[in-house]
Every structure is written in C-alpha cells, then in structure tokens.
N, C-alpha and C. Protein backbone atom coordinates (compact mmCIF):
# COMPACT_ATOMS: atom_id res chain seq x y z
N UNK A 1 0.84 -1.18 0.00
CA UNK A 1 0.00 0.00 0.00
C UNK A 1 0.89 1.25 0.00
N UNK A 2 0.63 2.25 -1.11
CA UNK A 2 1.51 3.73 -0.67
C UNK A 2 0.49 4.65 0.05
N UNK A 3 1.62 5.28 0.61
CA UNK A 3 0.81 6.02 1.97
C UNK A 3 1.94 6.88 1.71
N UNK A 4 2.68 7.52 1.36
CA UNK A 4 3.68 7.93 1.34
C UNK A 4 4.32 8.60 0.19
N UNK A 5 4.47 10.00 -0.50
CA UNK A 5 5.12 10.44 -1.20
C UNK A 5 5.87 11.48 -0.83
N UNK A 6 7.26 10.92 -2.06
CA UNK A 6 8.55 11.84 -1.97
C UNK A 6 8.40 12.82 -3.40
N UNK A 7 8.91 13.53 -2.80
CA UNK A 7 8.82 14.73 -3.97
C UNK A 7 10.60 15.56 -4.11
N UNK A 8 11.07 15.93 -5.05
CA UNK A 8 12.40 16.17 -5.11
C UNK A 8 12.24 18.19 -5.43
N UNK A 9 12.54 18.03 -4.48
CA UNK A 9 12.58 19.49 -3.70
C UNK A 9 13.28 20.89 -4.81
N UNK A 10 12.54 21.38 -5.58
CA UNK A 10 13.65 22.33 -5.94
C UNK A 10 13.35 22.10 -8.13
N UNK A 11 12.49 20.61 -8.14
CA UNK A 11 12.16 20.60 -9.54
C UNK A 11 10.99 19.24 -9.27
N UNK A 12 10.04 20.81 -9.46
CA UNK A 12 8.59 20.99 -9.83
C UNK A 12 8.29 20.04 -11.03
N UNK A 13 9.13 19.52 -11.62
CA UNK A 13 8.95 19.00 -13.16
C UNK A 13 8.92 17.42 -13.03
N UNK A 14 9.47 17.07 -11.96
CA UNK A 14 9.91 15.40 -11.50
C UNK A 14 8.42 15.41 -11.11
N UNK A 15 7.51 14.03 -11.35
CA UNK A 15 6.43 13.62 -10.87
C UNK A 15 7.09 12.84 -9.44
N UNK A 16 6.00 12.72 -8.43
CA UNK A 16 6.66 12.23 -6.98
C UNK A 16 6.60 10.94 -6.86
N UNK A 17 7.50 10.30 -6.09
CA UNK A 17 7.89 8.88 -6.25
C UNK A 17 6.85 8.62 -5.26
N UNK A 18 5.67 7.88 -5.70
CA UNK A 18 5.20 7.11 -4.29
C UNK A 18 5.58 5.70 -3.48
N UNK A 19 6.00 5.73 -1.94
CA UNK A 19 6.59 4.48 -1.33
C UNK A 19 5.68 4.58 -0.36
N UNK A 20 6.21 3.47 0.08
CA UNK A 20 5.36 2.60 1.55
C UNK A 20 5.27 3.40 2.78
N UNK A 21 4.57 3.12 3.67
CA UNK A 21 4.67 3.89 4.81
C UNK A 21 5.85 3.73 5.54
N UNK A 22 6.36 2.63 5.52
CA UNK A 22 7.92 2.23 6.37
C UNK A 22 8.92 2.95 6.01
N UNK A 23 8.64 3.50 4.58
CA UNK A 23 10.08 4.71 3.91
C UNK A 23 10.73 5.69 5.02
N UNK A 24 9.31 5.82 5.70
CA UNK A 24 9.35 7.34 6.58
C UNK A 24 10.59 6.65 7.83
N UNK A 25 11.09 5.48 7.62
CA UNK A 25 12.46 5.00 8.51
C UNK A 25 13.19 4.70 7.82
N UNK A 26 13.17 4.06 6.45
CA UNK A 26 14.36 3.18 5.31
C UNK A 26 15.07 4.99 5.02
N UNK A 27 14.14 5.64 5.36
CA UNK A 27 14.64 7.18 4.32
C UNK A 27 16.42 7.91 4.93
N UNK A 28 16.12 7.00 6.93
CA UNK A 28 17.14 7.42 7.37
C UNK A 28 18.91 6.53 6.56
N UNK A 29 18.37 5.81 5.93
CA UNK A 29 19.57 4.62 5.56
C UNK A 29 20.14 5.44 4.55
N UNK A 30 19.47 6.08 4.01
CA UNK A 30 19.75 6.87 2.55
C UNK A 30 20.29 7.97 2.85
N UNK A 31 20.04 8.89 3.14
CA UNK A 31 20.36 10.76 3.91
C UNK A 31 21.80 10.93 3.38
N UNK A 32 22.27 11.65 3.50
CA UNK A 32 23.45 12.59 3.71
C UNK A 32 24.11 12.75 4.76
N UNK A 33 24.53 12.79 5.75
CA UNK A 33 24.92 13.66 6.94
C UNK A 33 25.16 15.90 6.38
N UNK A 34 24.90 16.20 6.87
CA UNK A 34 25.08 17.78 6.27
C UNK A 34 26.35 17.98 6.88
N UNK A 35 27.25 18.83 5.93
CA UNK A 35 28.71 19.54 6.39
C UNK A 35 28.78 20.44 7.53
N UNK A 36 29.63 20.38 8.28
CA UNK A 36 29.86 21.38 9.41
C UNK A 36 28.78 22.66 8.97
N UNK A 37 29.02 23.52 7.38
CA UNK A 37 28.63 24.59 7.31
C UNK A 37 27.20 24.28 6.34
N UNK A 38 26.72 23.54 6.07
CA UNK A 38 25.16 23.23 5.76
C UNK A 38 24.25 23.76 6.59
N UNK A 39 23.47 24.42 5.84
CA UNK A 39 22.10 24.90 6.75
C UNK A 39 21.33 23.44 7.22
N UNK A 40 21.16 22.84 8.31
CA UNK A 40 19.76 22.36 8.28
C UNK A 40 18.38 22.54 7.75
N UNK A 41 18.29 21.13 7.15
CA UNK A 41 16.99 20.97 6.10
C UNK A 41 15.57 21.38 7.28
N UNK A 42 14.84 21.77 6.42
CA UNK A 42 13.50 21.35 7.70
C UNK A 42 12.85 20.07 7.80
N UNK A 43 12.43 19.64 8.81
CA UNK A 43 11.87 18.45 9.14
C UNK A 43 11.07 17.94 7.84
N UNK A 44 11.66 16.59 7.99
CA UNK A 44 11.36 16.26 6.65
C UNK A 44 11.67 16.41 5.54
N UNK A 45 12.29 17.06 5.25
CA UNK A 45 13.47 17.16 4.03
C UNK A 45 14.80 16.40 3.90
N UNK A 46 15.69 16.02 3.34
CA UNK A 46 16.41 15.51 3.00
C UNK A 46 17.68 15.50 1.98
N UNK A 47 18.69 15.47 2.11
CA UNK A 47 19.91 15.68 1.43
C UNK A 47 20.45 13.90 0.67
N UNK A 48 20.35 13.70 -0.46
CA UNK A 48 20.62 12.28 -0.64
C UNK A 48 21.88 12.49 -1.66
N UNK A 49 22.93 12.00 -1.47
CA UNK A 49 24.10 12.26 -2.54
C UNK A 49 23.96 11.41 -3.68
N UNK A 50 23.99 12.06 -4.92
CA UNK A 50 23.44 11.26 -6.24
C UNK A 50 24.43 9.98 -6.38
N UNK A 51 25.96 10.46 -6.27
CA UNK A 51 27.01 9.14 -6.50
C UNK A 51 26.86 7.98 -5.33
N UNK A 52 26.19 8.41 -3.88
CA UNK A 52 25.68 6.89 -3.44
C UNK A 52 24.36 6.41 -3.90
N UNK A 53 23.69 7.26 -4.83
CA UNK A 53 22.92 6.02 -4.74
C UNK A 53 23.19 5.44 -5.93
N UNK A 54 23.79 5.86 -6.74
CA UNK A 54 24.34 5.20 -8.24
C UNK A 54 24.94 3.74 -7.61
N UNK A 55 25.15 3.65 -6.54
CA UNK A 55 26.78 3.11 -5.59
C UNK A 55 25.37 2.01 -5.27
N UNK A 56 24.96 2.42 -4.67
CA UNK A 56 23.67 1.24 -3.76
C UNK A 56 23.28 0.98 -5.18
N UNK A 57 22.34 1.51 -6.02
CA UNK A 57 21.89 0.67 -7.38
C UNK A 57 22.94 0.21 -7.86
N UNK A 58 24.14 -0.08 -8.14
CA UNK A 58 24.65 -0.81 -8.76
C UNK A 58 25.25 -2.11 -8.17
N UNK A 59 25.33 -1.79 -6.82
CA UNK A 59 25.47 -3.19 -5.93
C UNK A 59 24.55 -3.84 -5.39
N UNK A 60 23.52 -3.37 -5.44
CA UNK A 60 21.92 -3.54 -4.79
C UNK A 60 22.25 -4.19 -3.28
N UNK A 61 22.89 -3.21 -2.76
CA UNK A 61 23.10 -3.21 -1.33
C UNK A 61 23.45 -2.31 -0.77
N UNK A 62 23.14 -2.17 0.52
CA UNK A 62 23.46 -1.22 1.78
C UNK A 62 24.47 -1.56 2.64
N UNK A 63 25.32 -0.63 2.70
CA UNK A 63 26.15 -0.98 3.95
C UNK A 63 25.75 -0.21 5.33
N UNK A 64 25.13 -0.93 6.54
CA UNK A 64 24.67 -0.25 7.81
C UNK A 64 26.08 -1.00 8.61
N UNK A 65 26.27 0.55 9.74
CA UNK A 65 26.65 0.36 10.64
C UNK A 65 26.26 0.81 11.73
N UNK A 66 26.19 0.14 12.81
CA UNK A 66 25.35 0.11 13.71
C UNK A 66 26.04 1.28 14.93
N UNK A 67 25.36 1.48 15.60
CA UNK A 67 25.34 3.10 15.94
C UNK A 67 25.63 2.92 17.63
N UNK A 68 25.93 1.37 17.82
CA UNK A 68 26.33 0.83 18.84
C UNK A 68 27.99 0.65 19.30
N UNK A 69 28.05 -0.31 17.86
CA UNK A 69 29.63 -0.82 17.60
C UNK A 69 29.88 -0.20 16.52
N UNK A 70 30.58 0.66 16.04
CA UNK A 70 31.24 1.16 14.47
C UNK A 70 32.11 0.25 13.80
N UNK A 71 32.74 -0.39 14.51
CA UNK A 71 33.63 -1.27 14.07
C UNK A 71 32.96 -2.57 12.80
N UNK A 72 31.60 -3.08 13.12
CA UNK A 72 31.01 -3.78 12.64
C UNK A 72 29.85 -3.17 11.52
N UNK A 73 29.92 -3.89 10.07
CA UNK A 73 28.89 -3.08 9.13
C UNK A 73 28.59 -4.55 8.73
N UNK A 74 27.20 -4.17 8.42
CA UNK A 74 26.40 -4.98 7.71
C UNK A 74 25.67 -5.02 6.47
N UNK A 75 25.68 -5.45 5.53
CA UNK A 75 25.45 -5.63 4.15
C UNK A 75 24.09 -5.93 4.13
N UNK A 76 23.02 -5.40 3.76
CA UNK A 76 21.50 -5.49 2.97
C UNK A 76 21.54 -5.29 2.02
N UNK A 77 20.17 -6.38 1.40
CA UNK A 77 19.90 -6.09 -0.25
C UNK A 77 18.45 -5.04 -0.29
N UNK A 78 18.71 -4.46 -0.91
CA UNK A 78 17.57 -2.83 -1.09
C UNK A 78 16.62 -3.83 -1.41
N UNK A 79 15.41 -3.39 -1.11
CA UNK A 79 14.25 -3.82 -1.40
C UNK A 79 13.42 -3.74 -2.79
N UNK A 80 12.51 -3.62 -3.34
CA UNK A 80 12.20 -3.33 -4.67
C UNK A 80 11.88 -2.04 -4.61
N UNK A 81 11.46 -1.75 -3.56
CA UNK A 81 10.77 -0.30 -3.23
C UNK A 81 11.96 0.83 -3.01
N UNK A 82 12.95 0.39 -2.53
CA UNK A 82 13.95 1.09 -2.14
C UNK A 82 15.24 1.11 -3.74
N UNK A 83 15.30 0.07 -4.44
CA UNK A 83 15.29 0.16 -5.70
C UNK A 83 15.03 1.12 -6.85
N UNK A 84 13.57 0.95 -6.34
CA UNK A 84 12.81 1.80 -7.13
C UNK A 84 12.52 3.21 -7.05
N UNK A 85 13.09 4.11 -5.77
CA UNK A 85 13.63 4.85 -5.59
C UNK A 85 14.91 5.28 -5.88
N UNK A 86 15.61 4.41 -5.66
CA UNK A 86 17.15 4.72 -6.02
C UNK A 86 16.99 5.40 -7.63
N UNK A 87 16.24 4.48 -8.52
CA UNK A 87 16.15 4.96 -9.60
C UNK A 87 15.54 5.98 -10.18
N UNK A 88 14.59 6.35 -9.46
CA UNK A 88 13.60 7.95 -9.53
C UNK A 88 14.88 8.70 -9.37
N UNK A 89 15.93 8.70 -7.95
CA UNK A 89 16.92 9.53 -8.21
C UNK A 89 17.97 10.37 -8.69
N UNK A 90 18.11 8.85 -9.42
CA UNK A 90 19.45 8.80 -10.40
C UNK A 90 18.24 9.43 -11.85
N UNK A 91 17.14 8.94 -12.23
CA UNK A 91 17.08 9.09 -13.57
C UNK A 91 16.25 10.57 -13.49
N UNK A 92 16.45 11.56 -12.33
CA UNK A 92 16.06 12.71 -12.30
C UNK A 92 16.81 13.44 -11.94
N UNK A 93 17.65 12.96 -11.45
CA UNK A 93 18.77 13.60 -11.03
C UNK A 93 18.66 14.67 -9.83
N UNK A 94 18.07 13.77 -8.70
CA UNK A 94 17.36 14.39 -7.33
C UNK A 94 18.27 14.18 -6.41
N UNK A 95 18.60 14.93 -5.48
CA UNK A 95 19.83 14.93 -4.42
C UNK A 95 18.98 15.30 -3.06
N UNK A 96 18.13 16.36 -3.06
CA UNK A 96 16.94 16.54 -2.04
C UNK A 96 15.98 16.38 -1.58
N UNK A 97 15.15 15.84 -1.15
CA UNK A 97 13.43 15.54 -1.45
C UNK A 97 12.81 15.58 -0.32
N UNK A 98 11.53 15.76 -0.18
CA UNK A 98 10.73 15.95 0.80
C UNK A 98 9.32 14.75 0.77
N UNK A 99 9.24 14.35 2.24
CA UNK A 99 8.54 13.19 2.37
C UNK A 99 7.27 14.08 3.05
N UNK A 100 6.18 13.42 2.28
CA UNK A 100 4.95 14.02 2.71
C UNK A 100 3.87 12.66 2.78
C-alpha cells in the first residue's frame, strides 16, 4: 500500500515517487549527513548524494553500521521499493526531497 510520497525538492517538473509507509524509517539509511557549514533541512526534508545512490543501485546493497559498535557493518539487499527509488533519483537527477 503507498501512503507515502517523496517529492524532489527544488524541480517541480519530476512527478513524486510514491513508497510505503515504512520509507518514513528506510529514508534514514539513505540521507546525507550535512557539512559542518550546511544549513539544516526542515523536518522532513532531506539531502541524498546522487554518487551513493548510483553506488547502492549498482550493488543492490546497503552498507549499515550500527550506531552501537562502528567497528562492525552490515550488508543489505535494497528492497524493490527502495530500488525503485534509487532509480527515480538517479534518472532525475534528485539529491533533495521531501517526504509528505
């Protein structure tokens, strides 16, 4: 079921990717971290760097590390949904987006 659309912040021209309600947590796997001198996004917005996700679609995996131990990362395979995002990204060439 979608319950959930992303919209790429900044071009009005991209139709919005609709995902699952669970995105509104997978969305943290994806993000950016922002630079020392980056404004903070507003809630709900998002910074996604285009060359990782080229990086995740072409390996169709995630590398998590756990926020416990750093030392240890773990390898996931993206989902279809998370896929299928990756590719709204890359083939629009979206780096920002906002979850509504």
């Amino acid at each position: 079921m979608i319950v959930m659309i992303v919209y790429a912040v900044g071009k009005q021209h991209v139709s919005p990717c609709p995902m699952p309600a669970r995105f509104a947590t997978d969305i943290a796997y994806f993000m950016t971290p922002p630079d020392t001198d980056e404004q903070r996004l507003p809630a709900g917005e998002y910074r996604i760097r285009l060359s990782d996700a080229m990086q995740w679609m072409d390996s169709g995996v995630l590398t998590l590390v756990s926020p416990l131990d750093a030392t240890h990362a773990t390898e996931v395979e993206l989902t279809e949904d998370q896929e299928r995002f990756m590719h709204w990204l890359i083939e629009h060439n979206v780096e920002h987006v906002r979850l509504a």
